[in-house]
N, C-alpha and C. Protein backbone atom coordinates (compact mmCIF):
# COMPACT_ATOMS: atom_id res chain seq x y z
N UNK A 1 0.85 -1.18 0.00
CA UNK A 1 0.00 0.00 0.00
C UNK A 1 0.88 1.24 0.00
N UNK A 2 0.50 2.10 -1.04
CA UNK A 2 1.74 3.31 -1.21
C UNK A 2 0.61 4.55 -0.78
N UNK A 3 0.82 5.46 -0.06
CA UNK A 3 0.19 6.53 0.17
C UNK A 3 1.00 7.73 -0.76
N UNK A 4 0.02 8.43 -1.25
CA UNK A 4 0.72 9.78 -2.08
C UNK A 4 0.09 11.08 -1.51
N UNK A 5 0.21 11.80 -1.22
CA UNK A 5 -0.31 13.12 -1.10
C UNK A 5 0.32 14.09 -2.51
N UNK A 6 -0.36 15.07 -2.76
CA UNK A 6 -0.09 16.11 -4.01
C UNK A 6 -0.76 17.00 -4.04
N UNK A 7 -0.35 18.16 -4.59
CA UNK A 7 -1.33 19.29 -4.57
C UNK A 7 -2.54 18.78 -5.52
N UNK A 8 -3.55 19.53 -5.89
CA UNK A 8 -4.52 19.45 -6.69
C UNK A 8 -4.27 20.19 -7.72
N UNK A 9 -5.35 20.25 -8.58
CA UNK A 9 -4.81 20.47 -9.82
C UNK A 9 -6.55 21.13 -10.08
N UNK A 10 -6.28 22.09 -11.38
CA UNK A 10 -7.40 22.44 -11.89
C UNK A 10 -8.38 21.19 -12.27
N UNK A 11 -7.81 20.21 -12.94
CA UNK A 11 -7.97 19.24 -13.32
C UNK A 11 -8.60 17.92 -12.43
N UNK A 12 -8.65 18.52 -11.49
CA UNK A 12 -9.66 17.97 -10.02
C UNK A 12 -10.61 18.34 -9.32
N UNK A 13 -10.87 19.21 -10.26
CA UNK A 13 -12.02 20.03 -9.59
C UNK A 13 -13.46 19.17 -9.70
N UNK A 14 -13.44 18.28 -10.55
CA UNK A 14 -15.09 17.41 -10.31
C UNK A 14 -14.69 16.31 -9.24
N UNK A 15 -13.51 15.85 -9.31
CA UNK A 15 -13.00 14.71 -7.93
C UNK A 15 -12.96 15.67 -6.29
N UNK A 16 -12.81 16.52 -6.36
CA UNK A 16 -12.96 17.51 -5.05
C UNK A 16 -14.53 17.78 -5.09
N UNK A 17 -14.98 18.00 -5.65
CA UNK A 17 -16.90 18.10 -5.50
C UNK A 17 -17.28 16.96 -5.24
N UNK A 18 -16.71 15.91 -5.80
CA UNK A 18 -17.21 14.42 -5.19
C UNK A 18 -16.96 14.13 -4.12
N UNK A 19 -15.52 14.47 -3.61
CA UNK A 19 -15.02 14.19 -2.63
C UNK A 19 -16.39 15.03 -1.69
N UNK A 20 -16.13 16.07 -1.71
CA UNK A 20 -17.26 17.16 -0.83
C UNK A 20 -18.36 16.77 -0.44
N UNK A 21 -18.93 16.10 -1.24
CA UNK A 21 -21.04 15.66 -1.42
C UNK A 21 -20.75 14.63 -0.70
N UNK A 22 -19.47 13.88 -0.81
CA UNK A 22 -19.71 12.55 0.02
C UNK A 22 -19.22 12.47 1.59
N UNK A 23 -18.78 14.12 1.39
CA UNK A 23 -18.42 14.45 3.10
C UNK A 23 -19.77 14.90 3.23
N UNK A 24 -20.24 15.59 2.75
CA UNK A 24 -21.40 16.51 3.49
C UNK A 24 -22.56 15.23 3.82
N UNK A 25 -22.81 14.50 2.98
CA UNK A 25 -23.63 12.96 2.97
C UNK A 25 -22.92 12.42 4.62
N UNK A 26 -21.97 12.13 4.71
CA UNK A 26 -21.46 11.85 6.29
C UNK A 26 -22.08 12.75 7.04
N UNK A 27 -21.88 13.73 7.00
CA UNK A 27 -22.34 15.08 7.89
C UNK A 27 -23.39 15.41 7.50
N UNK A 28 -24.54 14.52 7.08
CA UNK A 28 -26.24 14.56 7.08
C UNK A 28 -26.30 16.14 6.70
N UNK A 29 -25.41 16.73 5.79
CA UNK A 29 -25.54 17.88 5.28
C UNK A 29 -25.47 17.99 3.67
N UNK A 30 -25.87 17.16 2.88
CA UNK A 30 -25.77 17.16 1.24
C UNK A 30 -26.68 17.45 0.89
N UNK A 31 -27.74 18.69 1.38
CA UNK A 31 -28.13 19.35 0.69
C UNK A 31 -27.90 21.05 1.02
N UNK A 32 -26.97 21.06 1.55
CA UNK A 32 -26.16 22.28 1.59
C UNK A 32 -25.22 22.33 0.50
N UNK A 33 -24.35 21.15 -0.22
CA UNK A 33 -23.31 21.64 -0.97
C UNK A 33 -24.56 22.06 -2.02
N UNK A 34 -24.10 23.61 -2.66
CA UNK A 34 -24.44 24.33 -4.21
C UNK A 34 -23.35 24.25 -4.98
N UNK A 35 -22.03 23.98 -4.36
CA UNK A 35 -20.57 24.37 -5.09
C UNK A 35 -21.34 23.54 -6.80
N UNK A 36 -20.89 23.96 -7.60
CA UNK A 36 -20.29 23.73 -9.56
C UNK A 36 -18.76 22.98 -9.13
N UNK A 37 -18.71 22.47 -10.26
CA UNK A 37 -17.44 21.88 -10.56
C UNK A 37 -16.98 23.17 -10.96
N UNK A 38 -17.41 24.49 -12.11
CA UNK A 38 -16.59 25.51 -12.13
C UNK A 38 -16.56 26.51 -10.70
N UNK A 39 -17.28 26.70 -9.83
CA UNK A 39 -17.04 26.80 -8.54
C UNK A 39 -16.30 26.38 -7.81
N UNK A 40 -15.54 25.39 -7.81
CA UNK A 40 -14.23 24.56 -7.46
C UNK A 40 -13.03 25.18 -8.23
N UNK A 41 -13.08 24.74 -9.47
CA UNK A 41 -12.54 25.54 -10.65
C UNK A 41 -11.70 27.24 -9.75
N UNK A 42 -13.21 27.84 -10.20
CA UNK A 42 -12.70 29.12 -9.50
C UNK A 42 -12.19 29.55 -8.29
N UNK A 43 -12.67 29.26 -7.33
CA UNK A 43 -12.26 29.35 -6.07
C UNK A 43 -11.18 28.47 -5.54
N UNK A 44 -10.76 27.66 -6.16
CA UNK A 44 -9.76 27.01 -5.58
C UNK A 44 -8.31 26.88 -6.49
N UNK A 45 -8.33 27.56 -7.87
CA UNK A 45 -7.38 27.45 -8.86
C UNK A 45 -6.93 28.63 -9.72
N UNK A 46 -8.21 30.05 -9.23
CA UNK A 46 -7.71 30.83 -10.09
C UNK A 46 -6.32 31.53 -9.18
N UNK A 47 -5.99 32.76 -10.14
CA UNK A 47 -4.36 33.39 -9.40
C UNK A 47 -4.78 34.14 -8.19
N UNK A 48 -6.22 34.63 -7.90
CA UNK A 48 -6.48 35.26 -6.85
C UNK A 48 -6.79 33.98 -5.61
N UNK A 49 -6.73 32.63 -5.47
CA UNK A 49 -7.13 32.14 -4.73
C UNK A 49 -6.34 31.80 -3.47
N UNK A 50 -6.89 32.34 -1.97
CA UNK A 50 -6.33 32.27 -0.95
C UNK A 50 -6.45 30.81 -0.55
N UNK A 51 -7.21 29.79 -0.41
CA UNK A 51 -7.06 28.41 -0.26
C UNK A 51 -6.30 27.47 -1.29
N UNK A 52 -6.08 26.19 -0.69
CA UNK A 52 -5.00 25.45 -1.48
C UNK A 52 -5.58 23.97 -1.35
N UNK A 53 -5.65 22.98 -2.19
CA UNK A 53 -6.02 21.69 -2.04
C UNK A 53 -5.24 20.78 -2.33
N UNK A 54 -5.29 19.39 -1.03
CA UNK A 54 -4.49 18.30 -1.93
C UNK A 54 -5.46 16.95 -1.95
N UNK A 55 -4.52 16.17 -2.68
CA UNK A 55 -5.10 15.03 -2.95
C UNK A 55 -4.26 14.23 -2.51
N UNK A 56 -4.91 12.90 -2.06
CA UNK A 56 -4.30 11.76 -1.24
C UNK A 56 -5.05 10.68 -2.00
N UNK A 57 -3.70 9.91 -2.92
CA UNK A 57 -3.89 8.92 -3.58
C UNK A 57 -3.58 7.36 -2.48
N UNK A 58 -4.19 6.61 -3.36
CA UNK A 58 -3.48 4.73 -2.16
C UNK A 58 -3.51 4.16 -3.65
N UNK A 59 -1.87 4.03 -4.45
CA UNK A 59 -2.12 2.83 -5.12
C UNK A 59 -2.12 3.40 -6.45
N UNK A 60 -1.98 4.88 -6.59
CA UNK A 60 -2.70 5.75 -7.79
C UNK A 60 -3.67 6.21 -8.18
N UNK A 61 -4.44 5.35 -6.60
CA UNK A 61 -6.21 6.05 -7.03
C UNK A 61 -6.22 6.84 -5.95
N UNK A 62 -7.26 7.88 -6.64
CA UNK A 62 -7.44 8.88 -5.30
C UNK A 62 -8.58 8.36 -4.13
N UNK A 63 -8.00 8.62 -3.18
CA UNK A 63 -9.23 8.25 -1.59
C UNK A 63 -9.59 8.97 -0.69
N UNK A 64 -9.04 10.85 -0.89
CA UNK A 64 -9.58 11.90 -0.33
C UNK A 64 -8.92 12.56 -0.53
N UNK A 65 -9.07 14.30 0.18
CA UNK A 65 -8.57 15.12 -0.28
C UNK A 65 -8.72 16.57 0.68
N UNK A 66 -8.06 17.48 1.13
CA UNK A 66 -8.29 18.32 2.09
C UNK A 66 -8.28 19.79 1.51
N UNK A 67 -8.95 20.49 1.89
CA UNK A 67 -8.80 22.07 1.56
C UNK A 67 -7.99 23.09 3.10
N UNK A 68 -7.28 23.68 2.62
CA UNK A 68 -6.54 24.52 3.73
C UNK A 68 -6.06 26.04 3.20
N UNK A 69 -6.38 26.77 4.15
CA UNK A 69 -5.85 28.29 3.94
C UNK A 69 -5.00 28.99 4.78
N UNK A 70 -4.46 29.81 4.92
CA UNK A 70 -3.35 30.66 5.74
C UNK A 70 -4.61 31.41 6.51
N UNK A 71 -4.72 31.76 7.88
CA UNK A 71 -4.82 32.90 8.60
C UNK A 71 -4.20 33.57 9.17
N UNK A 72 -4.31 33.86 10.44
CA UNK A 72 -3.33 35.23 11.24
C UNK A 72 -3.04 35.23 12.63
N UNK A 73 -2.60 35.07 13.09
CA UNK A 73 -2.87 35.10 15.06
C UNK A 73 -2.53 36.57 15.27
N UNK A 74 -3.00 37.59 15.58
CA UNK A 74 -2.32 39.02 16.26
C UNK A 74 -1.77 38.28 17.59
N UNK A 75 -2.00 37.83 18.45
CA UNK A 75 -1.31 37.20 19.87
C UNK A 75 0.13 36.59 19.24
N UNK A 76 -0.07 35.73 18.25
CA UNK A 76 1.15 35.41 17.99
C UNK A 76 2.39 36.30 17.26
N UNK A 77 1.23 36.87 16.24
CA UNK A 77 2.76 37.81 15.27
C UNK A 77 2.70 36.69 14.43
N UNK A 78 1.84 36.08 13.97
CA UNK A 78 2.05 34.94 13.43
C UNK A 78 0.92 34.41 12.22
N UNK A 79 1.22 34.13 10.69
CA UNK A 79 -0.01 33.22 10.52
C UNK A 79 0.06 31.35 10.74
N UNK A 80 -1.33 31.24 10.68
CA UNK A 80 -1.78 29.70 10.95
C UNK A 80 -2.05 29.14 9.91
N UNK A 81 -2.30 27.58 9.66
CA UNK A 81 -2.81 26.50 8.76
C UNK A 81 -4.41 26.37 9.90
N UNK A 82 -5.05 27.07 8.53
CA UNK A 82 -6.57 26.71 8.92
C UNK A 82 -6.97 24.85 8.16
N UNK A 83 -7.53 24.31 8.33
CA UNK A 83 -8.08 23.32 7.94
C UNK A 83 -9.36 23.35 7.54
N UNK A 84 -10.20 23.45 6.38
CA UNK A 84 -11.08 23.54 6.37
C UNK A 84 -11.74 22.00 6.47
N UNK A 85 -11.45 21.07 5.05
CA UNK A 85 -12.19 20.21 5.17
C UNK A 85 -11.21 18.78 5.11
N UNK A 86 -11.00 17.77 5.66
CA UNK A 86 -10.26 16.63 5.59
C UNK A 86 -11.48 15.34 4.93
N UNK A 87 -11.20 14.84 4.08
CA UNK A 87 -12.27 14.01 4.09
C UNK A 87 -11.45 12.46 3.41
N UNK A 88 -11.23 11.08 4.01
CA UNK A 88 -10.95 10.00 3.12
C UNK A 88 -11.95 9.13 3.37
N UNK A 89 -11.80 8.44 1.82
CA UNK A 89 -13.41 7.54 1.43
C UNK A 89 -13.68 6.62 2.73
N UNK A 90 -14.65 6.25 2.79
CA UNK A 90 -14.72 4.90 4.11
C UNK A 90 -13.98 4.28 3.66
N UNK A 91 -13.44 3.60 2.56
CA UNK A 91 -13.35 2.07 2.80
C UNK A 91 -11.73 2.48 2.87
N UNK A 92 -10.81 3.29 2.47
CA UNK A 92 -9.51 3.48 2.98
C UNK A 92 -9.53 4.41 4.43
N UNK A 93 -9.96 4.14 4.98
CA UNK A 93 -10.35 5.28 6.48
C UNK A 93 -9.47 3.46 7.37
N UNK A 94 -8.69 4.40 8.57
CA UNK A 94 -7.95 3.39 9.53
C UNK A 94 -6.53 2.85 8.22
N UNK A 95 -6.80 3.08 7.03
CA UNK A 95 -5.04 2.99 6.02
C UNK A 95 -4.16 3.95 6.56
N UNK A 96 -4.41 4.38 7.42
CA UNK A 96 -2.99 5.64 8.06
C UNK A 96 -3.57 7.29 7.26
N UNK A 97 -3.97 6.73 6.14
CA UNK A 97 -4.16 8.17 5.18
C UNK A 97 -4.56 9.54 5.26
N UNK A 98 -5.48 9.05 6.88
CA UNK A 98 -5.77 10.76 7.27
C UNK A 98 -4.78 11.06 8.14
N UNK A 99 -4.30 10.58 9.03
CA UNK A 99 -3.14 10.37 10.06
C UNK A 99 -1.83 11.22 8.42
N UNK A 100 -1.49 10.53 7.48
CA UNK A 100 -0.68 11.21 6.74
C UNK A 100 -0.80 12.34 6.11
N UNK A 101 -2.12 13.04 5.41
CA UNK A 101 -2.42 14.56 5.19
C UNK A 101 -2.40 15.16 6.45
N UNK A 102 -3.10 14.71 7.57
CA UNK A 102 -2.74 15.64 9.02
C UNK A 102 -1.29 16.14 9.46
N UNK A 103 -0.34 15.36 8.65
CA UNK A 103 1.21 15.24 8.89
C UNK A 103 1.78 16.11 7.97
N UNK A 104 1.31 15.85 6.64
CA UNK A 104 1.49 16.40 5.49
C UNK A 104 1.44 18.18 5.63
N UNK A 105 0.07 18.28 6.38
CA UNK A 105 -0.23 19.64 6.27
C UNK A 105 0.41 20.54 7.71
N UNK A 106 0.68 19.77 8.37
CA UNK A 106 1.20 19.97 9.66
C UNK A 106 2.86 20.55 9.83
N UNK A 107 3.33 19.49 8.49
CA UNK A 107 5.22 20.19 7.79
C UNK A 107 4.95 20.96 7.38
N UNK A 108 3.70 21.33 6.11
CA UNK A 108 3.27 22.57 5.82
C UNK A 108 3.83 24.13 6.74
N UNK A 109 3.04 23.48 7.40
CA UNK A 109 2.69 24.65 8.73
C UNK A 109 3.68 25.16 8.95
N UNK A 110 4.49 24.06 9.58
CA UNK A 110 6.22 24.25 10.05
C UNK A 110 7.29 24.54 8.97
N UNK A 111 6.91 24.21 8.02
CA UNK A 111 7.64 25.29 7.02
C UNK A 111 7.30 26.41 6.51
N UNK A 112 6.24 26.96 6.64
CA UNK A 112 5.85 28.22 6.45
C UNK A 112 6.02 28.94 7.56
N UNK A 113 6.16 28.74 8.54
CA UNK A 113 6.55 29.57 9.69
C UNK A 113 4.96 29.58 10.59
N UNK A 114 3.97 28.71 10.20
CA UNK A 114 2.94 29.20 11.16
C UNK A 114 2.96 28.75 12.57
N UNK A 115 2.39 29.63 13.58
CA UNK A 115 2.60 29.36 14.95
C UNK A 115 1.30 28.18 15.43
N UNK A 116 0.36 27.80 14.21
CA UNK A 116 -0.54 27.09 14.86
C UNK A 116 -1.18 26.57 13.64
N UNK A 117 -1.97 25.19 14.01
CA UNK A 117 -2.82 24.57 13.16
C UNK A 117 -3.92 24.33 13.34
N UNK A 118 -5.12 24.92 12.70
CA UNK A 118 -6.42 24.73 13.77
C UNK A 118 -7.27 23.83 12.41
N UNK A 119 -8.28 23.39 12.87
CA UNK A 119 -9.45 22.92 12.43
C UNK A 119 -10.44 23.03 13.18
N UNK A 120 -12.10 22.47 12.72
CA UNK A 120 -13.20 22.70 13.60
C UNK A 120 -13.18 20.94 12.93
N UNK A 121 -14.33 20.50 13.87
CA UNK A 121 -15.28 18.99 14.02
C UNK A 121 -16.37 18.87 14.64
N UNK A 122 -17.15 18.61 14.21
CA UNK A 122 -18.56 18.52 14.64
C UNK A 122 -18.86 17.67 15.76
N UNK A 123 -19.54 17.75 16.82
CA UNK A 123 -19.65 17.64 18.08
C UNK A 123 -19.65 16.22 18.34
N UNK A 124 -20.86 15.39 17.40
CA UNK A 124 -21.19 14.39 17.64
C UNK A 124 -20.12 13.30 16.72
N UNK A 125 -19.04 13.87 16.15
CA UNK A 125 -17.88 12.94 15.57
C UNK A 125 -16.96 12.42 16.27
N UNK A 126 -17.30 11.66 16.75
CA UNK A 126 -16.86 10.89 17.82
C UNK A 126 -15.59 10.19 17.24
N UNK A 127 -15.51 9.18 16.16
CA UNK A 127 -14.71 8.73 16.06
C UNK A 127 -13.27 9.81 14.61
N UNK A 128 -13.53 11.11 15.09
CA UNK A 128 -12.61 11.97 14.46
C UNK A 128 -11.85 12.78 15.48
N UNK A 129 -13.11 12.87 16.55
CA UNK A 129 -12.48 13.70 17.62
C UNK A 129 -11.46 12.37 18.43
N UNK A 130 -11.92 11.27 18.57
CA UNK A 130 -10.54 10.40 19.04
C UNK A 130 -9.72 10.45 18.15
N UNK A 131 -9.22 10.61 17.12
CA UNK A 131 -8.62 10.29 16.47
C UNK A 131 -7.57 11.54 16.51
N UNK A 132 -8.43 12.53 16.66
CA UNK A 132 -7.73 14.33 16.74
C UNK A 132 -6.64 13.95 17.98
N UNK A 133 -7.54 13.89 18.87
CA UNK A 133 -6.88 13.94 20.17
C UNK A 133 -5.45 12.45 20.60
N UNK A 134 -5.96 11.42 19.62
CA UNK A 134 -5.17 10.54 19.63
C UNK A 134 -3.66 10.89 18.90
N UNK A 135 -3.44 12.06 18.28
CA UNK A 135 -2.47 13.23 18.03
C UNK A 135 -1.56 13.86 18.30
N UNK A 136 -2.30 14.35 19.68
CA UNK A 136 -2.21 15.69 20.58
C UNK A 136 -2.64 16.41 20.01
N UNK A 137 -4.10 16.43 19.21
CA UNK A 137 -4.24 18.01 19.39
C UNK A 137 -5.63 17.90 20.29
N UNK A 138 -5.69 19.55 20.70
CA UNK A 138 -7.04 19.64 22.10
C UNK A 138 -8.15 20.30 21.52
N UNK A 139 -8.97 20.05 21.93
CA UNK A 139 -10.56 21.19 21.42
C UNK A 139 -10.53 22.67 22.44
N UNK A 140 -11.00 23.23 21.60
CA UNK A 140 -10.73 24.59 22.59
C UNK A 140 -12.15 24.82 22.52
N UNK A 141 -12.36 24.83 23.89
CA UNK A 141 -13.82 24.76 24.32
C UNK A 141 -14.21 25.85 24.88
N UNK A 142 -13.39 27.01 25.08
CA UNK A 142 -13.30 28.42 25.56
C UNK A 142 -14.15 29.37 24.18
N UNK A 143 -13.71 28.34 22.99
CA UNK A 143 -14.16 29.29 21.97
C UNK A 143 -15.30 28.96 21.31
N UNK A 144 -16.56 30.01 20.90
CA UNK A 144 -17.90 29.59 20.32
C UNK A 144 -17.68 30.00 18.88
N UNK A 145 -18.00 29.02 17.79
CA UNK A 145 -18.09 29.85 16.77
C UNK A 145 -19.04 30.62 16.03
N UNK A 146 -19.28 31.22 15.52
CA UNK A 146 -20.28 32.28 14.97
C UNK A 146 -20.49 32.34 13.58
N UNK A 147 -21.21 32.47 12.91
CA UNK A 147 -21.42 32.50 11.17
C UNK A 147 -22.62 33.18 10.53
N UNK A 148 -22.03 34.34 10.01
CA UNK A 148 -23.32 34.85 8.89
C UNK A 148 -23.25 34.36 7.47
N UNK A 149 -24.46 33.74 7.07
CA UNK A 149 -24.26 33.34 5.91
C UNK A 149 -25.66 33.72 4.83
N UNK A 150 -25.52 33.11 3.96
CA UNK A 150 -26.97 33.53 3.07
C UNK A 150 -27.60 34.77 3.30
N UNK A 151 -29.36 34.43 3.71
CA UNK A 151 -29.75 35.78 3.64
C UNK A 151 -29.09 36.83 4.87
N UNK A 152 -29.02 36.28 6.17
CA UNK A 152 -28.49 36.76 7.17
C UNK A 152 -27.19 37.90 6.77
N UNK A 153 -26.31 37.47 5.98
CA UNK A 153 -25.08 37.98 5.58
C UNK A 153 -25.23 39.02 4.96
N UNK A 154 -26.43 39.06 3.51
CA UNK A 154 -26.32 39.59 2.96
C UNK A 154 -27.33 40.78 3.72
N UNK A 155 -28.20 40.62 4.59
CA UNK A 155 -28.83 41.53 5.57
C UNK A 155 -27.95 42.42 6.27
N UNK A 156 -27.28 41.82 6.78
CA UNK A 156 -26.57 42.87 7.45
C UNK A 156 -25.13 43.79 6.42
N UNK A 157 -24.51 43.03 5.88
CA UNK A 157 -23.56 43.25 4.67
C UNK A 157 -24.72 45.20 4.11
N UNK A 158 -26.48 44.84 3.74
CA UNK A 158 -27.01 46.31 3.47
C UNK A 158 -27.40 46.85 4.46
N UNK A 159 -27.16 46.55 6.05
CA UNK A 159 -27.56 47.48 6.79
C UNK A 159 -28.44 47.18 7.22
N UNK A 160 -29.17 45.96 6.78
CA UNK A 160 -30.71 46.03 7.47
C UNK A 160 -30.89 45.29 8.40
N UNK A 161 -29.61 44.97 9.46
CA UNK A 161 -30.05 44.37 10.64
C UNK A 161 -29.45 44.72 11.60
């Protein structure tokens, strides 16, 4: 069993939407993804794009794939490796493969100089949050997160809330 990690490619942009629908399908959320394959396309490949994607092959075939962006710490003086989404198929899940993009993106980090690596996980993911913590990394439970989105966003974005 050979594990590969690689950046992504324009040329992955319908295997990253797949990848996505079949995370959000885990996370009883697939009817939230709207993303296009040219929505992938764009946001993740043109020259203005602040996020970065890779792909994690077993064998030459692909079996998931993660999205990650740079943020900022002011406390630190520092930016971070945000994590947005980690996702490998079930049936290669326990092949080491998320354990190796978590690693992957983690040298990242440490070669870019960031002072920290964060992600979020959903409450009731039980067997991700062992797996986090089986790591070292901790949940920071001090912090709530917050989100305007859709109409909400665009409400306040004109003032009207």
């Amino acid at each position: 069993m050979t594990i590969h990690i690689r950046p992504a490619h324009a040329a992955d942009a319908a295997l990253i939407l797949r990848f996505i629908t079949e995370l959000a399908v885990y996370e009883k959320a697939e009817h939230e993804v709207v993303a296009t394959v040219e929505d992938i396309e764009t946001s993740l490949f043109s020259a203005t794009s602040t996020a970065k994607a890779l792909i994690c092959e077993m064998n030459g075939q692909p079996i998931g794939f993660c999205v990650y962006f740079f943020s900022y710490s002011t406390w630190l003086g520092k930016q971070g490796l945000y994590l947005e989404d980690l996702y490998i198929s079930p049936t290669s899940r326990g092949s080491g493969a998320g354990k190796q993009m978590l690693r992957h993106l983690a040298q990242i980090a440490c070669e870019t100089g960031c002072g920290r690596f964060e992600w979020s996980v959903l409450d009731w993911n039980e067997p991700a949050i062992g797996f986090y913590e089986s790591i070292g990394a901790s949940a920071q439970s001090e912090w709530v997160r917050y989100r305007l989105a859709g109409e909400a966003l665009t409400a306040f974005a004109d003032g009207n809330s």
